[in-house]
PDB file of N, CA and C in Angstrom:
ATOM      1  N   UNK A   1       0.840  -1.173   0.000  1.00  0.00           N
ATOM      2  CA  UNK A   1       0.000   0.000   0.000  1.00  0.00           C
ATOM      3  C   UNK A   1       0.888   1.240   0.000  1.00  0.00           C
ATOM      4  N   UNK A   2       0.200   2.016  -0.959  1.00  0.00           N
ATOM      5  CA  UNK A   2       1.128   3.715  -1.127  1.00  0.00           C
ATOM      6  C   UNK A   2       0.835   4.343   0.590  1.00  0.00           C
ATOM      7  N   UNK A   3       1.593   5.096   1.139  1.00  0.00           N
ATOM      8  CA  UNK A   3       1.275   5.335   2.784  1.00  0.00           C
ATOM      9  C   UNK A   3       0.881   6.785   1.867  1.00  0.00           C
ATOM     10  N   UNK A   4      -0.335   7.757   2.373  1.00  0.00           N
ATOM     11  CA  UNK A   4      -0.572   8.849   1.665  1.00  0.00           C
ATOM     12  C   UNK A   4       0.183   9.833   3.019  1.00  0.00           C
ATOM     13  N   UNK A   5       0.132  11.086   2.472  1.00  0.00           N
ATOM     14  CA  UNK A   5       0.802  12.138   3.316  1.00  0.00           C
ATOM     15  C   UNK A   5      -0.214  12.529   4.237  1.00  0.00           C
ATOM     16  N   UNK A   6       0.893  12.657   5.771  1.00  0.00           N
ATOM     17  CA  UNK A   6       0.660  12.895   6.553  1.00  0.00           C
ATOM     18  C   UNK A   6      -1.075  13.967   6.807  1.00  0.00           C
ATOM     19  N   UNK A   7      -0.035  15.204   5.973  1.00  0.00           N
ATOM     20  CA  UNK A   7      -1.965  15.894   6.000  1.00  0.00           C
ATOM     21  C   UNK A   7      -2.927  15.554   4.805  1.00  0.00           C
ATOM     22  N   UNK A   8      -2.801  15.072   4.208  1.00  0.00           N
ATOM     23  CA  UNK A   8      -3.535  14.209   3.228  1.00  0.00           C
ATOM     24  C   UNK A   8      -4.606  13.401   4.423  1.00  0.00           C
ATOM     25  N   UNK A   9      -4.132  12.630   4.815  1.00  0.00           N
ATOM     26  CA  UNK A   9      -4.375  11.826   5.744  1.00  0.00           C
ATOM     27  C   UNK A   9      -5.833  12.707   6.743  1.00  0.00           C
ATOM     28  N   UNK A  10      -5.027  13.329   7.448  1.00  0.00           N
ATOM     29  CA  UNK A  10      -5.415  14.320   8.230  1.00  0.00           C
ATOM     30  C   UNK A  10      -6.872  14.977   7.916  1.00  0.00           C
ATOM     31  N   UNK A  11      -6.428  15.594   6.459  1.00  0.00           N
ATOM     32  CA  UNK A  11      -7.737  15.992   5.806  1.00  0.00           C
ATOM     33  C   UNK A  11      -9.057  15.102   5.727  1.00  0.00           C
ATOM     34  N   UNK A  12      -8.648  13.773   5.419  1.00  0.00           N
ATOM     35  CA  UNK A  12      -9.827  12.879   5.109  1.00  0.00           C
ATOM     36  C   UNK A  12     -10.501  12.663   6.364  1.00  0.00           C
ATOM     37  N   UNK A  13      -9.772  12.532   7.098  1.00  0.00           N
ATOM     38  CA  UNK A  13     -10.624  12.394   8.210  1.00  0.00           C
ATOM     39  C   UNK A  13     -11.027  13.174   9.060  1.00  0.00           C
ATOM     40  N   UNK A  14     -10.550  14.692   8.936  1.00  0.00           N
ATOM     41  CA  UNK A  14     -11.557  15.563   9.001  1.00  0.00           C
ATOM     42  C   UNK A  14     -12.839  15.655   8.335  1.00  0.00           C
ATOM     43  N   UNK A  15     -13.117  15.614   7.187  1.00  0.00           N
ATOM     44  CA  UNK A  15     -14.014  15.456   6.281  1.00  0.00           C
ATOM     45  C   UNK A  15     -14.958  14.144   6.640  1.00  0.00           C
ATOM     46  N   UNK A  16     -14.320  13.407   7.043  1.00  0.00           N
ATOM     47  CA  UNK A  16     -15.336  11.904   7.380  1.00  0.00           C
ATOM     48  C   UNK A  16     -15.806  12.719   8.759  1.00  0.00           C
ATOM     49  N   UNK A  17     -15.202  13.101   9.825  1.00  0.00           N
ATOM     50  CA  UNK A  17     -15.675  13.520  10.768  1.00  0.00           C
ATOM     51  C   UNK A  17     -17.098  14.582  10.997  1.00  0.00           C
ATOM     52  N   UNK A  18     -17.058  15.278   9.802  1.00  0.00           N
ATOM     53  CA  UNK A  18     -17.776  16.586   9.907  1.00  0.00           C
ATOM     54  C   UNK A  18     -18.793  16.075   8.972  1.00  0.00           C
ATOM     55  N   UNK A  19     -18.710  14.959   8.191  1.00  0.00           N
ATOM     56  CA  UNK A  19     -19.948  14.206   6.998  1.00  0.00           C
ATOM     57  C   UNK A  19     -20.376  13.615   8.137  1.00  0.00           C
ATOM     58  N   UNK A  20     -19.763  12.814   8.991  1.00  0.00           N
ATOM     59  CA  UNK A  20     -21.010  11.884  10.132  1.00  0.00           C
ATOM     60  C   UNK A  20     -21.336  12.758  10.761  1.00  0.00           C
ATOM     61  N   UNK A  21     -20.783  13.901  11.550  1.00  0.00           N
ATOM     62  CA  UNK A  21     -21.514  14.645  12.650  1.00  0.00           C
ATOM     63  C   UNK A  21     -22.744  15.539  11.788  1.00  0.00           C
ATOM     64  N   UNK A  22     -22.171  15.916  10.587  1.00  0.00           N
ATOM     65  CA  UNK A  22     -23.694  16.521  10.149  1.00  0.00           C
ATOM     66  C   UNK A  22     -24.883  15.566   9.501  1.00  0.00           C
ATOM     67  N   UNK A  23     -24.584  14.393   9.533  1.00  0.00           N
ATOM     68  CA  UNK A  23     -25.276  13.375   8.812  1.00  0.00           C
ATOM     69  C   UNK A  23     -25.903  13.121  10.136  1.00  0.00           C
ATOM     70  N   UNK A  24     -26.084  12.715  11.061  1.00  0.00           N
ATOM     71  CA  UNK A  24     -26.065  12.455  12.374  1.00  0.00           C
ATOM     72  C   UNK A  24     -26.856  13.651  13.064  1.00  0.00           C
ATOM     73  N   UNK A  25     -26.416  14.902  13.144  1.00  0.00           N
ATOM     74  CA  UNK A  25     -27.638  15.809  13.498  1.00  0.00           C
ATOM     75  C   UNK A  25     -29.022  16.067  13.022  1.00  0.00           C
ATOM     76  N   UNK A  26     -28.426  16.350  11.459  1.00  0.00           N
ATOM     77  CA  UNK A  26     -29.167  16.434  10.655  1.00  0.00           C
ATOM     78  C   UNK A  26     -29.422  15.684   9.407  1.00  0.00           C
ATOM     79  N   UNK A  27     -29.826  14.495   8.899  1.00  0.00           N
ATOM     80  CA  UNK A  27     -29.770  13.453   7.791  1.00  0.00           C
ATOM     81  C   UNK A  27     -30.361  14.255   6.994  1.00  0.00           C
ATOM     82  N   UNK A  28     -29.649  14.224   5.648  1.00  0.00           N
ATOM     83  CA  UNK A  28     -30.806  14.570   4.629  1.00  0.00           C
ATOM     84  C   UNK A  28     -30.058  13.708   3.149  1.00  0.00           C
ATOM     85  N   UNK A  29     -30.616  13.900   2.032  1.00  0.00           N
ATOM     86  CA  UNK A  29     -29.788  12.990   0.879  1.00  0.00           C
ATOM     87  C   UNK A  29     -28.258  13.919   0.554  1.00  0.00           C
ATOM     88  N   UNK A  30     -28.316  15.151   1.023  1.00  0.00           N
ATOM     89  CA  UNK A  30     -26.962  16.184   0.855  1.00  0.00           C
ATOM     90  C   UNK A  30     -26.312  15.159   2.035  1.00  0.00           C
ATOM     91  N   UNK A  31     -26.152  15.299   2.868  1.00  0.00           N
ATOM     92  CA  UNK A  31     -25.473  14.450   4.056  1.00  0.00           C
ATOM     93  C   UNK A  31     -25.057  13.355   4.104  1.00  0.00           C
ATOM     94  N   UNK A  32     -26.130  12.434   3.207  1.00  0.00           N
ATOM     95  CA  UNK A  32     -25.837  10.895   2.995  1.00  0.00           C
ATOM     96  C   UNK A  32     -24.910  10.928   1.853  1.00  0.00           C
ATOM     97  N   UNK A  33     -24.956  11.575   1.034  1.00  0.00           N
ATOM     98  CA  UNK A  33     -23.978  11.339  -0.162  1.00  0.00           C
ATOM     99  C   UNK A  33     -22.694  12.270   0.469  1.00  0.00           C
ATOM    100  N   UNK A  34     -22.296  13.071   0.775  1.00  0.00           N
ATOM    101  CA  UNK A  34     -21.128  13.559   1.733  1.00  0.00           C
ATOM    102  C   UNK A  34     -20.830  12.124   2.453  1.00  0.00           C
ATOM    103  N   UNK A  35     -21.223  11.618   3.306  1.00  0.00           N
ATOM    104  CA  UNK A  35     -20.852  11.011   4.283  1.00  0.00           C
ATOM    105  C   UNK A  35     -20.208   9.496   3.344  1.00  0.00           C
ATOM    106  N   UNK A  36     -21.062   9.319   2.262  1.00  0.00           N
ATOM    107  CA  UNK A  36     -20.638   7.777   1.237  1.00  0.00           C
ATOM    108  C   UNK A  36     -19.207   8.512   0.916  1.00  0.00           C
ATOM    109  N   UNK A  37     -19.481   9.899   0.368  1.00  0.00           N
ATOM    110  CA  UNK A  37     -18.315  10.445   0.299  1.00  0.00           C
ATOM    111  C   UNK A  37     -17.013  10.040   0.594  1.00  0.00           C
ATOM    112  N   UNK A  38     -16.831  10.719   1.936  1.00  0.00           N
ATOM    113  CA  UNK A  38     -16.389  10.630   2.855  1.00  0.00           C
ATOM    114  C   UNK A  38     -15.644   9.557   3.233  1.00  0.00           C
ATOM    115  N   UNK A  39     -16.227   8.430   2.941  1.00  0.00           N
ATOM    116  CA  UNK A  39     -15.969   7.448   3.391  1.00  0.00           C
ATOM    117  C   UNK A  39     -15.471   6.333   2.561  1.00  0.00           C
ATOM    118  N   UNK A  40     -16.022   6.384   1.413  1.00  0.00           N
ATOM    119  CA  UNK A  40     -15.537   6.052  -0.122  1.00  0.00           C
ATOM    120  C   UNK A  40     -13.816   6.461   0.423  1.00  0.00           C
ATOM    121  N   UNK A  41     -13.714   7.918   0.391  1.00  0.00           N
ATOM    122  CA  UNK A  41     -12.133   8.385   0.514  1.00  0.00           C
ATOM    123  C   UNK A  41     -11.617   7.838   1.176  1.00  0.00           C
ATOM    124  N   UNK A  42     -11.694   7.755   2.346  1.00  0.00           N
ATOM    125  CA  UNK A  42     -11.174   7.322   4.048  1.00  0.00           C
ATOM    126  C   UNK A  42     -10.417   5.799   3.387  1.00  0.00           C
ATOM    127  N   UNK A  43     -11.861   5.086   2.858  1.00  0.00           N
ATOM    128  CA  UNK A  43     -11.337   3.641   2.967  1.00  0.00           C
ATOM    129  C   UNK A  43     -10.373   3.634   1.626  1.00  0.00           C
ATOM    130  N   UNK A  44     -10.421   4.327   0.460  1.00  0.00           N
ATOM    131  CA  UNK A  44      -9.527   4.328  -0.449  1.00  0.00           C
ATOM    132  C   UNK A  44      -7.908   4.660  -0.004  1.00  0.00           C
ATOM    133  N   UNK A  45      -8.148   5.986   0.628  1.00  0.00           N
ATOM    134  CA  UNK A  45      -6.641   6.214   1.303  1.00  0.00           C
ATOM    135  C   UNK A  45      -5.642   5.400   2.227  1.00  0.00           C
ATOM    136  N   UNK A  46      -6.986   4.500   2.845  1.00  0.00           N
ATOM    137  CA  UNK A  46      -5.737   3.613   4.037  1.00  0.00           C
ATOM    138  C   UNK A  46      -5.694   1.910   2.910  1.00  0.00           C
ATOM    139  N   UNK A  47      -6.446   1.904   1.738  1.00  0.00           N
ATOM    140  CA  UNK A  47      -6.709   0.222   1.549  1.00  0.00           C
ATOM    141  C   UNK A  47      -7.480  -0.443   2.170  1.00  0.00           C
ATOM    142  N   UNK A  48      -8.781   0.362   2.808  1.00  0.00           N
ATOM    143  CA  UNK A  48      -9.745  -0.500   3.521  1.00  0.00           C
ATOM    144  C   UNK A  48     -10.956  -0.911   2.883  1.00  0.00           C
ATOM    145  N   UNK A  49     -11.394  -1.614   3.473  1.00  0.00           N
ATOM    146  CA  UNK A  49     -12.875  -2.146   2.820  1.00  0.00           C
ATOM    147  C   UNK A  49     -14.331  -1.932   3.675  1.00  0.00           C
ATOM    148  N   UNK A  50     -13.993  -1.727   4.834  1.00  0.00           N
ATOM    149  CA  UNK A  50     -15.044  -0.976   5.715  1.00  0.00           C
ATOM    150  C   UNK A  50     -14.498   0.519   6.078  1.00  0.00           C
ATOM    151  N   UNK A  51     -15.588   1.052   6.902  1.00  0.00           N
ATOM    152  CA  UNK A  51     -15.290   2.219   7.570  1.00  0.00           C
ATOM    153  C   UNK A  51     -14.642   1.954   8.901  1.00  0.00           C
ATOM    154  N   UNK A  52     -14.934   1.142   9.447  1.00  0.00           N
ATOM    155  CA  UNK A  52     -13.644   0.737  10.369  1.00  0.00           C
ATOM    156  C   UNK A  52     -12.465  -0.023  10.414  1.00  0.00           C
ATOM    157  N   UNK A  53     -12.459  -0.620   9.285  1.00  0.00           N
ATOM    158  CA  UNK A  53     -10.677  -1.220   8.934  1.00  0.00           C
ATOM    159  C   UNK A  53     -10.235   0.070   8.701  1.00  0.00           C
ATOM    160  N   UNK A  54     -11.045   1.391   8.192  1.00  0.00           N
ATOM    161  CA  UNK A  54     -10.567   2.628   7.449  1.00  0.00           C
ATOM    162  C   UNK A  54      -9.559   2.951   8.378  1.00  0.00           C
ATOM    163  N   UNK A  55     -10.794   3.660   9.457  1.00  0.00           N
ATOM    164  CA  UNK A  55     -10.367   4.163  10.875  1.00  0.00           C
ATOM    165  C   UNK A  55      -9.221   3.288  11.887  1.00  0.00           C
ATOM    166  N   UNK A  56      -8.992   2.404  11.561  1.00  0.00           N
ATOM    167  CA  UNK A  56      -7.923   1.417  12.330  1.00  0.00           C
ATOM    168  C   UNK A  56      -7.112   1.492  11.429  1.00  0.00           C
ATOM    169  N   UNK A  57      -7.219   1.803  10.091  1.00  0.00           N
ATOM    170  CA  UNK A  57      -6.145   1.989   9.385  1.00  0.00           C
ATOM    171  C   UNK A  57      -5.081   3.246   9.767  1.00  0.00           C
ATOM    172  N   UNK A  58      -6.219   4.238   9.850  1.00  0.00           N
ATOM    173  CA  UNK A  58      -5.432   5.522   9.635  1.00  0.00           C
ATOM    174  C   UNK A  58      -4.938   5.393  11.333  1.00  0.00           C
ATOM    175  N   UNK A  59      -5.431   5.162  12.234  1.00  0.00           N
ATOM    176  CA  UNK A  59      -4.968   5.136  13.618  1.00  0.00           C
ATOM    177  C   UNK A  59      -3.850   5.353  13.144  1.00  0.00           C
ATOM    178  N   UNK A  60      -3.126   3.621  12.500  1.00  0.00           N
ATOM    179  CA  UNK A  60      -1.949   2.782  12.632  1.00  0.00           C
ATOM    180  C   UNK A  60      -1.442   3.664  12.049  1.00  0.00           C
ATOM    181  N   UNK A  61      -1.513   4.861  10.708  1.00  0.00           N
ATOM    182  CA  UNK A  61      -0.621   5.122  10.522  1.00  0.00           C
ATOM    183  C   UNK A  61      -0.337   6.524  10.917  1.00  0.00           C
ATOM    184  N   UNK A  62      -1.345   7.412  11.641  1.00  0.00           N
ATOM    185  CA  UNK A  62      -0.681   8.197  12.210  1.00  0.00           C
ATOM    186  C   UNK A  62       0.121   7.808  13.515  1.00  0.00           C
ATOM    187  N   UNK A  63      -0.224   6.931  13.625  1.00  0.00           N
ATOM    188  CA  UNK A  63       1.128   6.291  14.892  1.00  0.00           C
ATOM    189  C   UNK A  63       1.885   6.162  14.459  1.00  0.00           C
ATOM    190  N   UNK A  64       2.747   5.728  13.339  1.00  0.00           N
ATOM    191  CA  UNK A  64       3.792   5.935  12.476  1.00  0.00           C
ATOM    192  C   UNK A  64       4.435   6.968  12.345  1.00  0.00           C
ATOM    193  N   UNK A  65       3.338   7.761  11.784  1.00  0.00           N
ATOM    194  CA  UNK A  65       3.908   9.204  11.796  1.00  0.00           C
ATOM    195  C   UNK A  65       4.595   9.582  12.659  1.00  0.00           C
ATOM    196  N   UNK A  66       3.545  10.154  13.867  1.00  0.00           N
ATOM    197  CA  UNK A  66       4.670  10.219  15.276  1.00  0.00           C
ATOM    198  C   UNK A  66       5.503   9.431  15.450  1.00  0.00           C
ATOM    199  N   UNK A  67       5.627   8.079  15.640  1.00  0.00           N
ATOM    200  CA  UNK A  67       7.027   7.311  15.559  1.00  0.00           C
ATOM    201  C   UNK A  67       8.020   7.843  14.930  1.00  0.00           C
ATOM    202  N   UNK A  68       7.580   8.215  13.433  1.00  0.00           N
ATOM    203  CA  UNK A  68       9.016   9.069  12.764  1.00  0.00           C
ATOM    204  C   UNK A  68       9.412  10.037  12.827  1.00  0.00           C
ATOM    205  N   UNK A  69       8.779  11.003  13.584  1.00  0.00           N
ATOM    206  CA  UNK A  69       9.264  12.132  14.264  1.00  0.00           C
ATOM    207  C   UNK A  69       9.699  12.136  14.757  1.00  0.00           C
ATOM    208  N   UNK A  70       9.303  11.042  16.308  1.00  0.00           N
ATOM    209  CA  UNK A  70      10.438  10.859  16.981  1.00  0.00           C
ATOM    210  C   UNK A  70      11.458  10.936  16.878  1.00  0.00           C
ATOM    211  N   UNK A  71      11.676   9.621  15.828  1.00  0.00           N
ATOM    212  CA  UNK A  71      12.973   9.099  15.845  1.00  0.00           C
ATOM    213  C   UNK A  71      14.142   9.604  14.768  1.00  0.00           C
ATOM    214  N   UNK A  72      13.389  10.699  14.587  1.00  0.00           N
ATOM    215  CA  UNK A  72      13.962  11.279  13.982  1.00  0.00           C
ATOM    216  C   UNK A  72      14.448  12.670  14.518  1.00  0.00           C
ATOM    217  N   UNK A  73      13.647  13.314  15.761  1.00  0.00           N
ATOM    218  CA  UNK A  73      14.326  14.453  16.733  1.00  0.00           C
ATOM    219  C   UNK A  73      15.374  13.390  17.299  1.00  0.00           C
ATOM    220  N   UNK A  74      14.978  12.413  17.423  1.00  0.00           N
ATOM    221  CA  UNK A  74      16.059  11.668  18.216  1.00  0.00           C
ATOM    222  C   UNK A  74      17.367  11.427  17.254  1.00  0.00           C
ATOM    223  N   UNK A  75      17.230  11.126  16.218  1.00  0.00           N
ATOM    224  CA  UNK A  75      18.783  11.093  15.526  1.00  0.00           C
ATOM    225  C   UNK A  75      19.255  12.523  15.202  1.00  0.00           C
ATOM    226  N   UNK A  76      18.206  13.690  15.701  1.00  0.00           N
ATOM    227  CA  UNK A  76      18.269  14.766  15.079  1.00  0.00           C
ATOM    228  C   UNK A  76      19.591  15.559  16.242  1.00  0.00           C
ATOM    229  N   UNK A  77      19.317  14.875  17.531  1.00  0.00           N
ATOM    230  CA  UNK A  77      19.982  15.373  18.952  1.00  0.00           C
ATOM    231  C   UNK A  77      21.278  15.051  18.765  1.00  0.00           C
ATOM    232  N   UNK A  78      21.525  13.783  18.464  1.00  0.00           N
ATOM    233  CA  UNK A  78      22.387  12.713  18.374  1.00  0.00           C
ATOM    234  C   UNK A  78      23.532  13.471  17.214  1.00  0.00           C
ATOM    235  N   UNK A  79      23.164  13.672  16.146  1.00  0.00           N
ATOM    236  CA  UNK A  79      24.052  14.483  15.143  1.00  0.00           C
ATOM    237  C   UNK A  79      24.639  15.935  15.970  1.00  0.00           C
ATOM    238  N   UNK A  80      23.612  16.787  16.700  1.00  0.00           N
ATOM    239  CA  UNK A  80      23.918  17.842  17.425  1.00  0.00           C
ATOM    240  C   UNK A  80      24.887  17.929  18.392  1.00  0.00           C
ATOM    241  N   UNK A  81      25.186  16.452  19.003  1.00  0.00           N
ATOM    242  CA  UNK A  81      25.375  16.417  19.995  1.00  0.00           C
ATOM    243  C   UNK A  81      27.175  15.888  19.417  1.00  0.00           C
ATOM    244  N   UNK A  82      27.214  15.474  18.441  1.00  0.00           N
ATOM    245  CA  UNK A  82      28.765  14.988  18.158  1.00  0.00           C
ATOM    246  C   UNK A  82      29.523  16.258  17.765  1.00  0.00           C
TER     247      UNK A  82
END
């Protein structure tokens, strides 16, 4: 699987977030097709096939993300420091 960018990432699931919460207050056929939307994307971007392999997808890989930040201030100290 292509890993998409960080705010790439970010974006979609803002967008899934704000399609269920307005789908969810307020349902209407504008809302339902946002939210298929939405979610169509989500699961395209991580390689999922539900909306929650989506969401367990993207977890995993913004945990990644931060992982490589880390470890990367961390080799970042390490160069500073020689």
């Amino acid at each position: 699987m292509i890993m998409p960018a960080e705010k790439e990432l970010r974006a979609v699931l803002a967008r899934f977030a704000q399609a269920r919460i307005e789908h969810d207050v307020l349902p209407t056929g504008r809302t339902s097709r946002a939210l298929e939307d939405a979610t169509y994307t989500l699961c395209v971007i991580t390689g999922s096939r539900t909306v929650e392999q989506a969401l367990r997808a993207a977890d995993a890989l913004l945990d990644r993300y931060t992982a490589g930040r880390a470890a990367g201030l961390r080799r970042g100290d390490e160069t500073l420091a020689a």
